[in-house]
Protein backbone atom coordinates (compact mmCIF):
# COMPACT_ATOMS: atom_id res chain seq x y z
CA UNK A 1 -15.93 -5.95 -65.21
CA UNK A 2 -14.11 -3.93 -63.23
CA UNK A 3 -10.75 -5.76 -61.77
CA UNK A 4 -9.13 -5.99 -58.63
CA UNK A 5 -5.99 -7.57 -56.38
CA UNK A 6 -4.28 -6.78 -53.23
CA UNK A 7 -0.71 -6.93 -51.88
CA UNK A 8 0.38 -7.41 -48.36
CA UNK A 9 1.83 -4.11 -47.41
CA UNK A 10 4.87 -3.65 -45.25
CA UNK A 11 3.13 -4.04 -41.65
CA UNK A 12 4.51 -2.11 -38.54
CA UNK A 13 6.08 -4.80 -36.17
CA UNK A 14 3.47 -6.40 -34.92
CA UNK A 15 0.99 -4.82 -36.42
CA UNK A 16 -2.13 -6.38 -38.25
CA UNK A 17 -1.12 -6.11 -42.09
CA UNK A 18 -2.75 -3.35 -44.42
CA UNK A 19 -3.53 -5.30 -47.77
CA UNK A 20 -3.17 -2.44 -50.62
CA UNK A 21 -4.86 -2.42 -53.65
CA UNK A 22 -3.17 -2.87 -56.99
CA UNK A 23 -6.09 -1.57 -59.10
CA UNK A 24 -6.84 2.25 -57.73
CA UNK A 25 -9.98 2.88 -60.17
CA UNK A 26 -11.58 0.17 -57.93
CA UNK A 27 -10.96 1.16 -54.28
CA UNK A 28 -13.46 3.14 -52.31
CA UNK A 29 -11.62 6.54 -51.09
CA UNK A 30 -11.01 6.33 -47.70
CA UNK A 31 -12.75 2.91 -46.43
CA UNK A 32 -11.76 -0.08 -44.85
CA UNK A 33 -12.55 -3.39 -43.84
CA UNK A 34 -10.73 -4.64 -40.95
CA UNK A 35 -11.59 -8.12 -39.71
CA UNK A 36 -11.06 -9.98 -36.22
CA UNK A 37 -8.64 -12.78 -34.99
CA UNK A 38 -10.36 -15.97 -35.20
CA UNK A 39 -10.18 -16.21 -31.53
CA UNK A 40 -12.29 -13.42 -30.98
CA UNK A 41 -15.88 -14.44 -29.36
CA UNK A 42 -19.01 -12.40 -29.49
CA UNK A 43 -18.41 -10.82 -25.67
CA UNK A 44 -15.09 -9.58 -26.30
CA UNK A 45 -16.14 -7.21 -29.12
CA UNK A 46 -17.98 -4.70 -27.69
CA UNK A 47 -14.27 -3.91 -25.61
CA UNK A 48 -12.83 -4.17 -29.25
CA UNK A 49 -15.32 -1.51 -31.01
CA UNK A 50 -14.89 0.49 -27.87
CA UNK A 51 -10.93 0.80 -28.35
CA UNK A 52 -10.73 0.97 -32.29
CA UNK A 53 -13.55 4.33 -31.93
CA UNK A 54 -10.80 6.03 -29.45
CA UNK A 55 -8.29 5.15 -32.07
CA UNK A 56 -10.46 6.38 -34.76
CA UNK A 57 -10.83 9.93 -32.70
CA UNK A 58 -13.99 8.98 -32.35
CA UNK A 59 -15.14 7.73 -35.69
CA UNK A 60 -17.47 4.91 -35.27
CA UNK A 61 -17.66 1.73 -37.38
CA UNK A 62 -20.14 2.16 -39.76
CA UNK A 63 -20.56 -1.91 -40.62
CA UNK A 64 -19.97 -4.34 -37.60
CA UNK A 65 -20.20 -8.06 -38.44
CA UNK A 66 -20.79 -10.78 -35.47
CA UNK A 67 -21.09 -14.54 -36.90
CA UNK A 68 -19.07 -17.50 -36.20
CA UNK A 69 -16.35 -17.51 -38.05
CA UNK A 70 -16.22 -14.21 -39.22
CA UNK A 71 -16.25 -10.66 -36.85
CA UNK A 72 -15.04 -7.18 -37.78
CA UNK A 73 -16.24 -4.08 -38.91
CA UNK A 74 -15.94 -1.49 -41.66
CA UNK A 75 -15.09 2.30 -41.35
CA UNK A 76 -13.67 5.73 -42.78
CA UNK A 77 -10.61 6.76 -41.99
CA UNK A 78 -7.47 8.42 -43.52
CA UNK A 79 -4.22 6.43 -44.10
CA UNK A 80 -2.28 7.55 -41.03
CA UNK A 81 -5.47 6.91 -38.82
CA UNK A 82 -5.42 3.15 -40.35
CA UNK A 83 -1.77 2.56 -39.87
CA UNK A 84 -2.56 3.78 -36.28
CA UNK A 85 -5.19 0.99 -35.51
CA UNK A 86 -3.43 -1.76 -37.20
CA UNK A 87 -0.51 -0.99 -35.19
CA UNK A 88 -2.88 -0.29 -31.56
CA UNK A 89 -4.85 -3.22 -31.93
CA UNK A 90 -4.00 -6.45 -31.13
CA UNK A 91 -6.92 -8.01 -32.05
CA UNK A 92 -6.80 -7.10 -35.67
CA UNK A 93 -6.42 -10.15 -37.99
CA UNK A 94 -5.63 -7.35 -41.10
CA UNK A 95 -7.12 -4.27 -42.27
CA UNK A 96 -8.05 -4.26 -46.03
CA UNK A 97 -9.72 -1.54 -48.77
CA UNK A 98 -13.14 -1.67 -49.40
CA UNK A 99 -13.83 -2.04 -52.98
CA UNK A 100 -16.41 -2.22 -55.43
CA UNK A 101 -17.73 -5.95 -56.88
CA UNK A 102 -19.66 -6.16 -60.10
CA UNK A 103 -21.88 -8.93 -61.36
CA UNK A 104 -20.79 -12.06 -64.00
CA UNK A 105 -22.87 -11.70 -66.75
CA UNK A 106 -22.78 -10.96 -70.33
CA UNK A 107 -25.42 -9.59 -72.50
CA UNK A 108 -26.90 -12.37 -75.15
CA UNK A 109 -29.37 -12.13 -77.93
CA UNK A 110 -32.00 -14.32 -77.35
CA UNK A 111 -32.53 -17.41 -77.72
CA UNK A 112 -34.99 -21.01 -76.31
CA UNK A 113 -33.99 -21.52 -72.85
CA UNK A 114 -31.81 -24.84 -72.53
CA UNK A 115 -29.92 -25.52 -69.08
CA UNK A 116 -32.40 -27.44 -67.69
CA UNK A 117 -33.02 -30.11 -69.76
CA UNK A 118 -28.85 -30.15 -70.28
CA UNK A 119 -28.85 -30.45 -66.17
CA UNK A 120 -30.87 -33.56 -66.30
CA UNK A 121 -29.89 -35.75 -69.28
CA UNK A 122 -25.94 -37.00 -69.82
CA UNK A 123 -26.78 -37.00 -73.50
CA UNK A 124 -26.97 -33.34 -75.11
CA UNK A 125 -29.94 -34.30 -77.88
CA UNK A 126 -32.66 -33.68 -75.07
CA UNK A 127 -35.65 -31.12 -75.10
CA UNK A 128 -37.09 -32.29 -71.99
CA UNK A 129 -36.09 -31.16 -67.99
CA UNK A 130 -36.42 -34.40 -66.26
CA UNK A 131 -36.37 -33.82 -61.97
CA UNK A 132 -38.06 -35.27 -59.03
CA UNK A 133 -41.41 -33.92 -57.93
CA UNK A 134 -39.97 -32.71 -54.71
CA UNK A 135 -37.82 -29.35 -56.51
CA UNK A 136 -36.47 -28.30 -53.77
CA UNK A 137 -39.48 -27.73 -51.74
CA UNK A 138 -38.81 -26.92 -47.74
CA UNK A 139 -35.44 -25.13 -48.73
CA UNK A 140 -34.24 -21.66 -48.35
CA UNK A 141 -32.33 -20.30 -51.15
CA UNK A 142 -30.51 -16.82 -50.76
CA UNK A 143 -29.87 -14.71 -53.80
CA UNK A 144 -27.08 -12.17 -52.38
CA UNK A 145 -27.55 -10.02 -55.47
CA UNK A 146 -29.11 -6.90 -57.17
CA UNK A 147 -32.14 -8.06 -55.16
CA UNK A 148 -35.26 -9.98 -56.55
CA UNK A 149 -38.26 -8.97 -58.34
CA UNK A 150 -40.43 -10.72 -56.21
CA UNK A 151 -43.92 -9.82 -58.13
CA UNK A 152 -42.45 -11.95 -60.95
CA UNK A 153 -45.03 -14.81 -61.98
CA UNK A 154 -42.18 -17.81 -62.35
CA UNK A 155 -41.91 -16.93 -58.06
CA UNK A 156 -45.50 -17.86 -57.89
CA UNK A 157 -45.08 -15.95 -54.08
CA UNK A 158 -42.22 -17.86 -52.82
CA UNK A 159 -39.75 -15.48 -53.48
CA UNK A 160 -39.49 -12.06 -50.86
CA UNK A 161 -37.04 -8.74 -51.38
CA UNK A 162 -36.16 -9.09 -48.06
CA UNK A 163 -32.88 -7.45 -47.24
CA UNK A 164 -31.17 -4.07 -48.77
CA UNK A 165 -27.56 -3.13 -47.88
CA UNK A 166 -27.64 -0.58 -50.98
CA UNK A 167 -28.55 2.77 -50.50
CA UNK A 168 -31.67 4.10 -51.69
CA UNK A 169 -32.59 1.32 -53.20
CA UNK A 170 -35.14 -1.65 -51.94
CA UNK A 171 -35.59 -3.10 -55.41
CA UNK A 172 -34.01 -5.23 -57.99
CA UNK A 173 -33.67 -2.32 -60.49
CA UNK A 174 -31.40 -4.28 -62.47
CA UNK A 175 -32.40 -7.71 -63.34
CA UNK A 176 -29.57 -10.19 -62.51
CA UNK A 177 -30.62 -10.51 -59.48
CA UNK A 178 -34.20 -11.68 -60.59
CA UNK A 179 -32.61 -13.77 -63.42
CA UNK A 180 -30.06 -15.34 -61.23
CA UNK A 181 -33.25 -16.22 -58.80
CA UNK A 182 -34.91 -18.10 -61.53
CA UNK A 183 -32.39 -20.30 -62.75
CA UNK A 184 -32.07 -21.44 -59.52
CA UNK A 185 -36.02 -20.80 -58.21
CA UNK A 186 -38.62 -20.15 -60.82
CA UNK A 187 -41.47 -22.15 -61.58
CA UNK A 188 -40.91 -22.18 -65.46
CA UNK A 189 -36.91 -21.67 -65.54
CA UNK A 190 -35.58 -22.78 -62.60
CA UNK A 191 -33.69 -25.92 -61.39
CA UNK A 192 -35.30 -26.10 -57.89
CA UNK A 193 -39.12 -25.82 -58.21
CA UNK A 194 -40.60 -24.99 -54.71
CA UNK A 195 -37.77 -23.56 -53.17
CA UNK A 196 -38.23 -20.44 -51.02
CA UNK A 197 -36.61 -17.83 -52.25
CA UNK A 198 -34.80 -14.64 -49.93
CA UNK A 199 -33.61 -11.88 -51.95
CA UNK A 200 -30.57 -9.74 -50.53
CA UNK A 201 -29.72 -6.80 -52.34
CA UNK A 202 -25.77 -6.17 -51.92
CA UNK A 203 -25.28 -5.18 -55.45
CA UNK A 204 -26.37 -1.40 -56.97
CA UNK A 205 -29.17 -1.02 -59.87
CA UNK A 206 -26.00 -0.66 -61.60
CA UNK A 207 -24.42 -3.93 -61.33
CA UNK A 208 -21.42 -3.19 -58.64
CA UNK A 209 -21.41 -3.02 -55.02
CA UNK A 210 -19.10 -2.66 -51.82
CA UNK A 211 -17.31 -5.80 -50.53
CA UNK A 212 -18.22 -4.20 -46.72
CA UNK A 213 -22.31 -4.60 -48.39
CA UNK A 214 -21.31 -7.93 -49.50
CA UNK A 215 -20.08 -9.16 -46.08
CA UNK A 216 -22.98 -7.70 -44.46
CA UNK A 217 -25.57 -9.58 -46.75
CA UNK A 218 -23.68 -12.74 -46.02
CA UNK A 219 -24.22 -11.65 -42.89
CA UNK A 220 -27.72 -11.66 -42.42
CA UNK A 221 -28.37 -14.56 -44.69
CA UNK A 222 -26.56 -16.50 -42.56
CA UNK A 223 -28.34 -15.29 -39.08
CA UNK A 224 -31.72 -15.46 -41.25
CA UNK A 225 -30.91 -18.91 -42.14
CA UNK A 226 -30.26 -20.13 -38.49
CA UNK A 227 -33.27 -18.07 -37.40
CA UNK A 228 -35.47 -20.34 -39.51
CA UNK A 229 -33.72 -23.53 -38.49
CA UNK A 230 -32.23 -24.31 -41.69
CA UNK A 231 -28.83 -24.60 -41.44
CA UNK A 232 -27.66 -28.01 -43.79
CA UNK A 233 -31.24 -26.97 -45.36
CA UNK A 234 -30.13 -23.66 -47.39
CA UNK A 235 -28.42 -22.96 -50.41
CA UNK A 236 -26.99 -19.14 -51.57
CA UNK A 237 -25.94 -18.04 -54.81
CA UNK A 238 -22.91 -15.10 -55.25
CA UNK A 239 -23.05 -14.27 -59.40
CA UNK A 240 -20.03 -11.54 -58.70
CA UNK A 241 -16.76 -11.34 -57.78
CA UNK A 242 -13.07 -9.74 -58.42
CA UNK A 243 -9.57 -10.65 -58.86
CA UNK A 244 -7.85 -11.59 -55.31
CA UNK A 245 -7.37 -11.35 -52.68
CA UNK A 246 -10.15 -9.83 -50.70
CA UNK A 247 -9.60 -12.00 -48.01
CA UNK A 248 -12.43 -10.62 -45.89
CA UNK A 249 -14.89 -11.91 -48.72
CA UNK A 250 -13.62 -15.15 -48.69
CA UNK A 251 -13.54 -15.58 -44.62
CA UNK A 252 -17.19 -14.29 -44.60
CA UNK A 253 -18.11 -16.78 -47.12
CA UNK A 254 -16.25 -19.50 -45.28
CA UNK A 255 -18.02 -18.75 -42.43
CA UNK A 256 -21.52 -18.74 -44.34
CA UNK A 257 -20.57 -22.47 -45.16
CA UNK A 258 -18.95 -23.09 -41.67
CA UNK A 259 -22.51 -22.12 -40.33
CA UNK A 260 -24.67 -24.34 -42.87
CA UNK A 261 -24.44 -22.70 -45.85
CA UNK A 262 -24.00 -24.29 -49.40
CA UNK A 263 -22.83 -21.42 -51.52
CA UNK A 264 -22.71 -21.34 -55.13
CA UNK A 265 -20.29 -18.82 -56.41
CA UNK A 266 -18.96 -17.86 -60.13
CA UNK A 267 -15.82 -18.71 -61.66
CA UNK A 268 -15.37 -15.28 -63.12
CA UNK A 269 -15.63 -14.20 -67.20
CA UNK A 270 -11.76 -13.16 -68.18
CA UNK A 271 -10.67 -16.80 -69.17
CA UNK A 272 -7.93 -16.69 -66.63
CA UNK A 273 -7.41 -18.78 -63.22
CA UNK A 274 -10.13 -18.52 -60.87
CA UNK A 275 -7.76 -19.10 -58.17
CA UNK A 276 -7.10 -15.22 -59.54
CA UNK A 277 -10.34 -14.83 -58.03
CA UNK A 278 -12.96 -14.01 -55.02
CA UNK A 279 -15.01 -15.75 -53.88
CA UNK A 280 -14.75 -18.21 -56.78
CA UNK A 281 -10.77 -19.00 -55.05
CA UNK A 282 -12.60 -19.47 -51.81
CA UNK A 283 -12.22 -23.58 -50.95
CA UNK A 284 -15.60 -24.02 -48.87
CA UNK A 285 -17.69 -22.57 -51.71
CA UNK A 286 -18.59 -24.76 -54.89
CA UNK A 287 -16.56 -22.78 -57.84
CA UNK A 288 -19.01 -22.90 -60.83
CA UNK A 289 -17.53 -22.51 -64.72
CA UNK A 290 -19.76 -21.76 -67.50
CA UNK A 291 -20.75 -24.55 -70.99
CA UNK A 292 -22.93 -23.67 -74.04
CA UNK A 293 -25.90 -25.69 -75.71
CA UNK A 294 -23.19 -27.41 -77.69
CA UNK A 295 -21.13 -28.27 -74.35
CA UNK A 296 -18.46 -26.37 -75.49
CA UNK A 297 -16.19 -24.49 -72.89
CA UNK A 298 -17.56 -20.83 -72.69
CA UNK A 299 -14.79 -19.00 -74.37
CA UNK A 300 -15.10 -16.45 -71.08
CA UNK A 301 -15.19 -18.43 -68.85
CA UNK A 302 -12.29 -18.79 -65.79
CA UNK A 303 -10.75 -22.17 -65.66
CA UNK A 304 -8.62 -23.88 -63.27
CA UNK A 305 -8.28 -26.37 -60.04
CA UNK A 306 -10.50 -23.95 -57.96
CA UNK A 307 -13.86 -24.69 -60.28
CA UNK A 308 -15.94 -27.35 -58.82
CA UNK A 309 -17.97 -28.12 -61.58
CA UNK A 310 -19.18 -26.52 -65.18
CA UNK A 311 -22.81 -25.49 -65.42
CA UNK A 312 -25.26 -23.62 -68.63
CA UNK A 313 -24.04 -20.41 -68.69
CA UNK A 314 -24.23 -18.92 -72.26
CA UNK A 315 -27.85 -17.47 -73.64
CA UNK A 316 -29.84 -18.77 -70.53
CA UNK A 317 -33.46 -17.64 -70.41
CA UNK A 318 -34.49 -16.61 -66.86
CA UNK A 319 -36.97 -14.22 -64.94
CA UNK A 320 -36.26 -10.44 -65.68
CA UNK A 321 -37.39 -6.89 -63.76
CA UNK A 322 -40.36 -4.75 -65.91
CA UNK A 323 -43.41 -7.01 -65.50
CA UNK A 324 -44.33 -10.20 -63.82
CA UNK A 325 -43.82 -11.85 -67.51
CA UNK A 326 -40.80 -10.22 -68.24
CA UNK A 327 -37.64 -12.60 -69.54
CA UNK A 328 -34.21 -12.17 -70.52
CA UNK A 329 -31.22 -14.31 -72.03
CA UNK A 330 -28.12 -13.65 -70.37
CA UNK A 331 -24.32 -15.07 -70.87
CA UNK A 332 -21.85 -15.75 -68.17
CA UNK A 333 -20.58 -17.41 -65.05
CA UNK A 334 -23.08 -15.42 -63.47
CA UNK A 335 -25.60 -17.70 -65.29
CA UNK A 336 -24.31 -21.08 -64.35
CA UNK A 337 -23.46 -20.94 -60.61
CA UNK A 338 -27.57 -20.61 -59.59
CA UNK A 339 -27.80 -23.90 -62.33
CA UNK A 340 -25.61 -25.79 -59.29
CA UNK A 341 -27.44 -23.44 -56.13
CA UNK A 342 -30.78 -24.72 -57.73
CA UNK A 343 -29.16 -28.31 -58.00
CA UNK A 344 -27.82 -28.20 -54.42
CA UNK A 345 -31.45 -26.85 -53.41
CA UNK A 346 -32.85 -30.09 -55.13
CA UNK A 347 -30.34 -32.13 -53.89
CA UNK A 348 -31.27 -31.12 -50.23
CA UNK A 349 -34.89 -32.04 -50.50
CA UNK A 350 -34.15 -35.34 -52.74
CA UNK A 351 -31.85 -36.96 -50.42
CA UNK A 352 -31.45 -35.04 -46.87
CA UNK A 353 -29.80 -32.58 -45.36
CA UNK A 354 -25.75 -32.73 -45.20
CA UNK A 355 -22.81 -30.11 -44.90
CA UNK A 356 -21.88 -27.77 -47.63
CA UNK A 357 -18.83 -29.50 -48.45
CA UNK A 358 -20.22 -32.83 -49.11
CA UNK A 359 -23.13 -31.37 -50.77
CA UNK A 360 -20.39 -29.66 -53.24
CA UNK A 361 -18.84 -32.94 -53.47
CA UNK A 362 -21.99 -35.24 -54.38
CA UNK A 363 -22.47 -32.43 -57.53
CA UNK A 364 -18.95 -33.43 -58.19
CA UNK A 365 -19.46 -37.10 -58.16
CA UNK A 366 -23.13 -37.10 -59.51
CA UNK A 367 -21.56 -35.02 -63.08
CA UNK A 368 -21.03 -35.81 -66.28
CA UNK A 369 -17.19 -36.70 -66.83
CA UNK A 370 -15.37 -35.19 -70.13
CA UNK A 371 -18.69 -34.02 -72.06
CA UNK A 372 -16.87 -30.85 -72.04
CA UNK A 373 -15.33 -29.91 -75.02
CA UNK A 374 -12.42 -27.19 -75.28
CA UNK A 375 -11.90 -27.15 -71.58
CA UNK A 376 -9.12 -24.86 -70.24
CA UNK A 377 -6.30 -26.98 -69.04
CA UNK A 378 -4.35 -26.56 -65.90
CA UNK A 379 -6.40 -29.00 -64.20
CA UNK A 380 -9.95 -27.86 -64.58
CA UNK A 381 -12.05 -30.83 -63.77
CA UNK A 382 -14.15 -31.45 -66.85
CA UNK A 383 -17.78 -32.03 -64.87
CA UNK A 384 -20.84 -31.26 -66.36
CA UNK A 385 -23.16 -30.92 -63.65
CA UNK A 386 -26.17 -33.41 -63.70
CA UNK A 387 -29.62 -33.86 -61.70
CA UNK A 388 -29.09 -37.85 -61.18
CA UNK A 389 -32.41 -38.19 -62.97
CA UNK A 390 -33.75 -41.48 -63.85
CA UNK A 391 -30.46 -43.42 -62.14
């Protein structure tokens, strides 16, 4: 996985601040993310754009984002063009590189599928997946991914590609997108049985992505989401991530959750902090760490106060791209956030709608204390996530 930080530049006097990027291999030439004051509202930005394009010599922003919580745009410009807006504009929050994200997984040789019947027994000696008939059923669940292979059998037609912000490419091409969708979604492998399932593509065939695609699939979930009326009724899983800080990550994803949102996000696969980390450092989101069969601490796994919860995440079985019967057994953190999407998914149709944050907190409370073994210290809450089957 490809690695990546910022550091707060030295701004012009009261200018926004231009974060720079530590990790060069990572940055995208000559692109930028610059988001809004919080203050901002919808009606002023137009009169924003407007200004920022004169700026810009008449370069136009090529991404423009417009939810609560979260407004700005994305655009190409040389250095001494950007220094020239953050200084101009006074409704710049910051100005930041747009970079490239990559997926959370590791490849696994295979082996029986297992998470499920770990999610809903405290005990490990269980074969069985124990959950109530309603799985989920009259939920949205949003895989902001590689996209979904929506012909797949374990879909059984809930699931829909609908969304690319890639490129040349409408499909899942690469598979973790479809295998992140059924952990969470599938008939046979996933947690949450009926859910609906939206597939947004922000991640290449290849794996990585731009954080300004990222935002913008956040973006539209979020709008999609309150288009169908189910805000406190949706659930979205983010299997990628980098070191910190992209801040404008974590604002959009605070937003998502600000709007409705419960968002599952991975802890991250260098066994280091995951406060290191976006969007797993990102508060509002539910910060998921990865367990094998034998409830032992993946030994790639990212630790720390910031995870939420530990999930399956080493040789799960899941839906793969190729055929409508195709599987595959992946390894990573990747692999255990959709475990806790899937459970929030349930968890919505079980027992009602409620905000993100106390949803995160009822998977909190409803997990298995200390069955973990060889947990990462500095604080990492050792919670095994759990179903509440049968109590």
């Amino acid at each position: 996985m490809k690695l990546f930080t910022y550091l707060l530049a030295l701004p012009l006097a009261l200018a926004a601040p231009i974060l720079e990027h530590r990790d060069k291999a990572t940055v995208i030439p000559d692109r930028w993310i610059a988001v809004l004051n919080n203050d901002i509202e919808s009606t002023q930005l137009e009169s924003v754009l407007s200004k920022v394009t004169s700026h810009l010599q008449g370069t136009k922003p090529d991404n423009i984002w417009d939810f609560d919580g979260f407004r700005g745009f994305s655009f190409g410009a040389k250095g001494g063009l950007v220094e020239t807006l953050a200084s101009a504009i006074s409704e710049l929050a910051f100005i930041e590189p747009d970079v490239e994200v990559t997926t959370q997984e590791f490849v696994a040789q295979k082996n029986p599928p297992w998470g499920l019947a770990r999610l809903s027994h405290r005990e490990i000696d269980n074969s069985s997946y124990t959950y109530d008939s309603s799985a989920g059923e009259g939920i949205v669940a949003y895989s902001i991914d590689t996209g979904v292979y929506a012909e797949h059998a374990d879909f059984e037609g809930r699931a829909t590609m609908a969304k690319s912000f890639v490129q040349g490419e409408e499909t899942d091409g690469n598979g973790h997108g479809t295998h992140t969708a059924g952990t969470f979604g599938g008939a046979k492998y996933g947690v949450a049985k009926k859910v609906t399932i939206v597939g947004v593509k922000v991640l290449s065939d290849e794996g990585s992505g731009y954080a300004s695609g990222i935002i913008s699939g956040i973006e539209w979930a979020v709008n999609d989401m309150e288009k169908r009326g189910k805000a406190r009724k949706a659930v979205a899983n983010m299997s990628f991530g980098g070191l910190r800080t992209s801040n404008a990550n974590n604002a959009a994803v605070k937003a998502a959750t600000d709007a409705g949102m419960f968002v599952a996000v991975a802890a991250g696969n260098s066994n280091l902090l995951a406060e290191l980390y976006t969007p797993a450092s990102e508060p509002s989101a539910c910060t998921v760490a990865a367990s094998d069969a034998s409830d032992q601490f993946a030994s790639f796994s990212n630790f720390g106060p910031s995870v939420d919860v530990v999930a399956p995440g080493v040789d799960v079985e899941s839906a793969f791209i190729g055929g409508p019967h195709e599987t595959a057994v992946l390894s990573g953190t990747s692999m255990a956030a959709p475990h806790v999407a899937g459970l929030g998914a349930y968890l919505l149709a079980l027992e009602g709608e409620r905000s993100p944050q106390d949803l995160c907190k009822r998977i909190r409370d409803l997990s298995t204390e200390g069955a973990v073994s060889g947990l990462q210290t500095l604080l990492t809450p050792n919670r095994l996530a759990f179903n509440g089957a049968k109590e």
